[in-house]
Protein backbone atom coordinates (compact mmCIF):
# COMPACT_ATOMS: atom_id res chain seq x y z
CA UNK A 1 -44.07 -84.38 61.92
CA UNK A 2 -41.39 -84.10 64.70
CA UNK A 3 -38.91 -83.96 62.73
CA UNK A 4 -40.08 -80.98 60.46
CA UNK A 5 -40.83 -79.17 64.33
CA UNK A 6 -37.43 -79.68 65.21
CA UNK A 7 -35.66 -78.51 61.83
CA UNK A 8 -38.17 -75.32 61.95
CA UNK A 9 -36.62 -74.00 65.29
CA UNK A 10 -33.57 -75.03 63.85
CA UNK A 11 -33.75 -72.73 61.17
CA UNK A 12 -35.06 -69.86 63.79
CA UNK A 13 -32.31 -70.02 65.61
CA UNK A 14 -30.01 -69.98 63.19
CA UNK A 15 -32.04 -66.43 61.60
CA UNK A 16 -32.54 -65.63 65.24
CA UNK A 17 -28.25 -65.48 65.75
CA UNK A 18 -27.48 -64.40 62.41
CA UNK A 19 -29.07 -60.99 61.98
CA UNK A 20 -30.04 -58.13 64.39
CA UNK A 21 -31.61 -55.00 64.14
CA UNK A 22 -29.52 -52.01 65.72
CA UNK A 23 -28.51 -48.28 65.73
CA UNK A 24 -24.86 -48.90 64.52
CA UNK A 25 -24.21 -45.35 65.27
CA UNK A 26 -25.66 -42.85 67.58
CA UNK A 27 -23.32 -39.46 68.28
CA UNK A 28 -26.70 -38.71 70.20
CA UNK A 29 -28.15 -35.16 69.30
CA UNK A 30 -25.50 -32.13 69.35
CA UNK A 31 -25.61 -29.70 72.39
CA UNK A 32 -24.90 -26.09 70.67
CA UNK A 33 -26.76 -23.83 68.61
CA UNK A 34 -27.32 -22.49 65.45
CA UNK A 35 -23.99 -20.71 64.35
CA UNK A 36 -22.32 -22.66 66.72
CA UNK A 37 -21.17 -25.17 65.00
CA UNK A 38 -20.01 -25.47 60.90
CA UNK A 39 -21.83 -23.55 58.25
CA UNK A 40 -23.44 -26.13 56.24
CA UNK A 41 -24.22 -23.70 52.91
CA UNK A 42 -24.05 -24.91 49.70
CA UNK A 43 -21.80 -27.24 48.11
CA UNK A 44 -19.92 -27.61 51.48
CA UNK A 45 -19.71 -31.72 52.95
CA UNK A 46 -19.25 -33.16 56.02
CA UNK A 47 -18.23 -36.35 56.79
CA UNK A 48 -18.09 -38.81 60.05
CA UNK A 49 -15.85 -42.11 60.06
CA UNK A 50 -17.51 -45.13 61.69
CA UNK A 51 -16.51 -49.05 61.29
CA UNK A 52 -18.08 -52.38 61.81
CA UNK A 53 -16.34 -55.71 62.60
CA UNK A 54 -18.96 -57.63 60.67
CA UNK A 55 -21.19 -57.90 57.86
CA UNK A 56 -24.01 -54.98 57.86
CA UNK A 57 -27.01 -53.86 56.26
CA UNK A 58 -27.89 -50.02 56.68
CA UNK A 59 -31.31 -48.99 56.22
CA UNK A 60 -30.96 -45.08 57.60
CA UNK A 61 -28.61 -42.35 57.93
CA UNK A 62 -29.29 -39.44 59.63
CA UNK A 63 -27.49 -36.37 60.54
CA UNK A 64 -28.63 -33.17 62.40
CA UNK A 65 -28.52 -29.90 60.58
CA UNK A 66 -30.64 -27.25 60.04
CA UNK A 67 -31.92 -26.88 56.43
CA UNK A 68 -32.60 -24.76 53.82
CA UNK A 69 -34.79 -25.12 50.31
CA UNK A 70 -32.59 -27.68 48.06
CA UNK A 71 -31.65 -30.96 48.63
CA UNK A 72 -29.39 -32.77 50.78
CA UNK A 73 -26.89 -35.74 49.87
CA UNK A 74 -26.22 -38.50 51.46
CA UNK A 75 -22.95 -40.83 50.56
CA UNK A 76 -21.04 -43.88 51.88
CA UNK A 77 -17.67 -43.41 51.05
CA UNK A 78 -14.76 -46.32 51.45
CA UNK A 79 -11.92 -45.35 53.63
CA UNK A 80 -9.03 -43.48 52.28
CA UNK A 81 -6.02 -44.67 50.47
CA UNK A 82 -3.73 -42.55 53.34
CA UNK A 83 -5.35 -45.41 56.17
CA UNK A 84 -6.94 -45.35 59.42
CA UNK A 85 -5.49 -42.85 60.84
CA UNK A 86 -6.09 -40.20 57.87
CA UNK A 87 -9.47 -37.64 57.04
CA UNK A 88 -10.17 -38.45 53.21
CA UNK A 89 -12.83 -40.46 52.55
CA UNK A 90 -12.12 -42.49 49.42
CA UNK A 91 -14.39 -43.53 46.77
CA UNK A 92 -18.47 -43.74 46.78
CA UNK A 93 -19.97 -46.59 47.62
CA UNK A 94 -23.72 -45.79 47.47
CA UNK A 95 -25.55 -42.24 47.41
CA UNK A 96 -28.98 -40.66 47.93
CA UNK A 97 -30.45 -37.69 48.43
CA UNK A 98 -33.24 -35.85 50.49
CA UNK A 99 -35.14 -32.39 48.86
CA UNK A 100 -35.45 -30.16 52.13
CA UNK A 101 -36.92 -26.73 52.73
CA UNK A 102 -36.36 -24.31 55.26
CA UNK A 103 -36.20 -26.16 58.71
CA UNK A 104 -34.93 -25.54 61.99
CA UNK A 105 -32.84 -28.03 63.48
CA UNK A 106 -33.30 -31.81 63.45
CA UNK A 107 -32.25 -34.70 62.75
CA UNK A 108 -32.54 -35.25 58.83
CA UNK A 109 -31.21 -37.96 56.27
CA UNK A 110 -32.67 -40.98 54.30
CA UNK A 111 -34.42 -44.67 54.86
CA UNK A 112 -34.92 -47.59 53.05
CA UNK A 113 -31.33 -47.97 51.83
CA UNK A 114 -30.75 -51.12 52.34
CA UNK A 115 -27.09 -50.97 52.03
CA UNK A 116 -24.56 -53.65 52.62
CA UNK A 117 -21.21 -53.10 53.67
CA UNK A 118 -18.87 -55.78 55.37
CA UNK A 119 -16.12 -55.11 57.62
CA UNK A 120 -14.07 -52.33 57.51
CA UNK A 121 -14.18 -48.39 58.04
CA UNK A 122 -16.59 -46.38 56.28
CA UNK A 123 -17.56 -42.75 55.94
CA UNK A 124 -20.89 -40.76 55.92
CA UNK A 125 -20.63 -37.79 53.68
CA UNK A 126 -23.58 -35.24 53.78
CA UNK A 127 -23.47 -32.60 50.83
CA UNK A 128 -25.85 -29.64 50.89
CA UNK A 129 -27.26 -28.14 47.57
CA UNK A 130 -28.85 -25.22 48.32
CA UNK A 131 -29.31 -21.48 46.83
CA UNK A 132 -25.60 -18.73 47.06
CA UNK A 133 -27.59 -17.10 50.51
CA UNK A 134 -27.95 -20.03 52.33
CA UNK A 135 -27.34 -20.14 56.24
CA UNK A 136 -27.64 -23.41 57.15
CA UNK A 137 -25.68 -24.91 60.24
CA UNK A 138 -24.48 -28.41 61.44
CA UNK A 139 -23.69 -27.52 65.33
CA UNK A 140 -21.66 -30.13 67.28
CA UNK A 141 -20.62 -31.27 71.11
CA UNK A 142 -22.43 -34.54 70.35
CA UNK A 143 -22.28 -36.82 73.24
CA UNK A 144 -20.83 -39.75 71.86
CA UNK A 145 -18.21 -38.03 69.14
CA UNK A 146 -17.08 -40.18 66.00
CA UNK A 147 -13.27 -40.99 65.88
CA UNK A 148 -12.91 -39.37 62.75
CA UNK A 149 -14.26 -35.96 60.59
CA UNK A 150 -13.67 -34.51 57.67
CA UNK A 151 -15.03 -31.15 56.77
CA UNK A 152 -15.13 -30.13 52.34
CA UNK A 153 -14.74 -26.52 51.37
CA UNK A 154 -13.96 -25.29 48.06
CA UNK A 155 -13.31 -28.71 46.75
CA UNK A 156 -10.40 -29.42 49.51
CA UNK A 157 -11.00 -32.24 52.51
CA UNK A 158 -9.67 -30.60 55.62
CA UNK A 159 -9.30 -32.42 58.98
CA UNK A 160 -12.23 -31.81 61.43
CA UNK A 161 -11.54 -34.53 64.05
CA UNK A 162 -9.36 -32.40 66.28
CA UNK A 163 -11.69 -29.22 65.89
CA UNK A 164 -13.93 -30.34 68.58
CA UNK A 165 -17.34 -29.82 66.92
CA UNK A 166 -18.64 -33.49 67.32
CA UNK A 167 -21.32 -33.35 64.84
CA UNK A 168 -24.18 -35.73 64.95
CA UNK A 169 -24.28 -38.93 63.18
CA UNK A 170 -26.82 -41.92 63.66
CA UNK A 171 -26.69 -45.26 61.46
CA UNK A 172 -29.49 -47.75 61.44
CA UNK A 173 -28.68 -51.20 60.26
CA UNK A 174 -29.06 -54.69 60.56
CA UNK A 175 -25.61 -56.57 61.82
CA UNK A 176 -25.23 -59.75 60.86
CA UNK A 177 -22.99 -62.00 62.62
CA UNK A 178 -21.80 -65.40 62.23
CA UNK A 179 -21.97 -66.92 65.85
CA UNK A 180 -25.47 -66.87 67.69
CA UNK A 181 -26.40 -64.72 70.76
CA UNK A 182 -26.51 -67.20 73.78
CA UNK A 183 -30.25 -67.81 74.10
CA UNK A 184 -30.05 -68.86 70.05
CA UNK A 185 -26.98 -70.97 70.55
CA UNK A 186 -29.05 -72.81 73.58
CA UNK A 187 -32.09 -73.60 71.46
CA UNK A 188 -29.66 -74.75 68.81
CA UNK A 189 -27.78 -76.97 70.73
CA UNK A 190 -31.76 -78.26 72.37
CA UNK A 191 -32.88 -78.66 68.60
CA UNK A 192 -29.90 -80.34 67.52
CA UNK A 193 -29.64 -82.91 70.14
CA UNK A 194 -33.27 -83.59 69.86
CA UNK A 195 -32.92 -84.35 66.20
CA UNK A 196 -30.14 -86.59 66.56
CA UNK A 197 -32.24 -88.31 69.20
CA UNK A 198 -34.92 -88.78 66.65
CA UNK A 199 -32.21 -90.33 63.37
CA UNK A 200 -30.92 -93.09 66.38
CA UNK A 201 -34.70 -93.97 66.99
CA UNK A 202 -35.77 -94.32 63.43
CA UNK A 203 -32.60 -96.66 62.49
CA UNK A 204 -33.33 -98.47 65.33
């Protein structure tokens, strides 16, 4: 009966330090107005780089835009072939899509993705649908700018990142990571020792 105690908060701790919910991302909501920012009609995509340095699983993706009656795409792209350091996402890695009306600003996207990724860089593209007279707008000065955006007009990727608009990104995931927080790694180390107690007892 011990035993089966001990290799119960074994396995918690191990869950406990091996997966944790978080906001991967959060630009934090843009500071401008309507007009202020980038045009987000129809057939026009934005995208924000982010990475990870470990294994993740996204469940939302949000961005904040104002909306019009149509529907709204959400990607994840891989990085591009031209690196790091360059503003074209590269091929689509998973995709969904939101129908939206007309809306004043907020922050709008999709849940219960349950994407995984592992390490690496990543892009969020965000593709608007919407009717030839659409006004819709994607203002920026977010707090907490990405390193990286790309802007898509007329079927040509054009480098945002030094445009200063800072549009608004926020990723909600689960990270997973291979060594324990400290309070797990304690209660490992307690449940560990405690079973090996218990083995030298029995053989004796």
């Amino acid at each position: 009966m011990f035993f089966k105690r001990l290799s119960f908060i074994f396995a918690l701790c191990l869950a406990a330090g091996a997966a944790q919910a978080a906001l991967v991302v959060d630009t934090g909501t843009p500071s401008n107005a309507v007009g202020s920012g980038w045009a987000f009609n129809s057939n026009h995509s934005y995208a924000g780089q982010f990475s990870v340095t470990g294994e993740l699983t996204i469940d939302s993706i949000a961005g904040y835009f104002s909306t019009d009656a149509g529907t709204v795409g959400v990607s994840l792209f891989s990085n591009g072939a031209d690196g790091d350091g360059g503003f074209i996402p590269g091929g689509v890695l998973q995709s969904a899509s939101v129908a939206t009306s007309a809306g004043a600003l907020a922050w709008n996207g999709v849940s219960a993705l349950d994407w995984k990724v592992g390490p690496g860089t990543y892009w969020v593209v965000f593709t608007s649908n919407y009717g030839a007279g659409s006004q819709s707008s994607m203002p920026g000065m977010a707090p907490q700018a990405l390193g990286g955006y790309a802007l898509m007009q007329g079927g040509q990727w054009y480098d945002a990142t030094f445009l200063g608009l800072g549009q608004g990104l926020q990723v909600d995931g689960v990270v997973v990571s291979s060594v324990p927080e400290p309070g797990g790694m304690t209660m490992l180390i307690v449940g560990l020792a405690g079973i090996g107690a218990l083995a030298r007892r029995r053989k004796q």
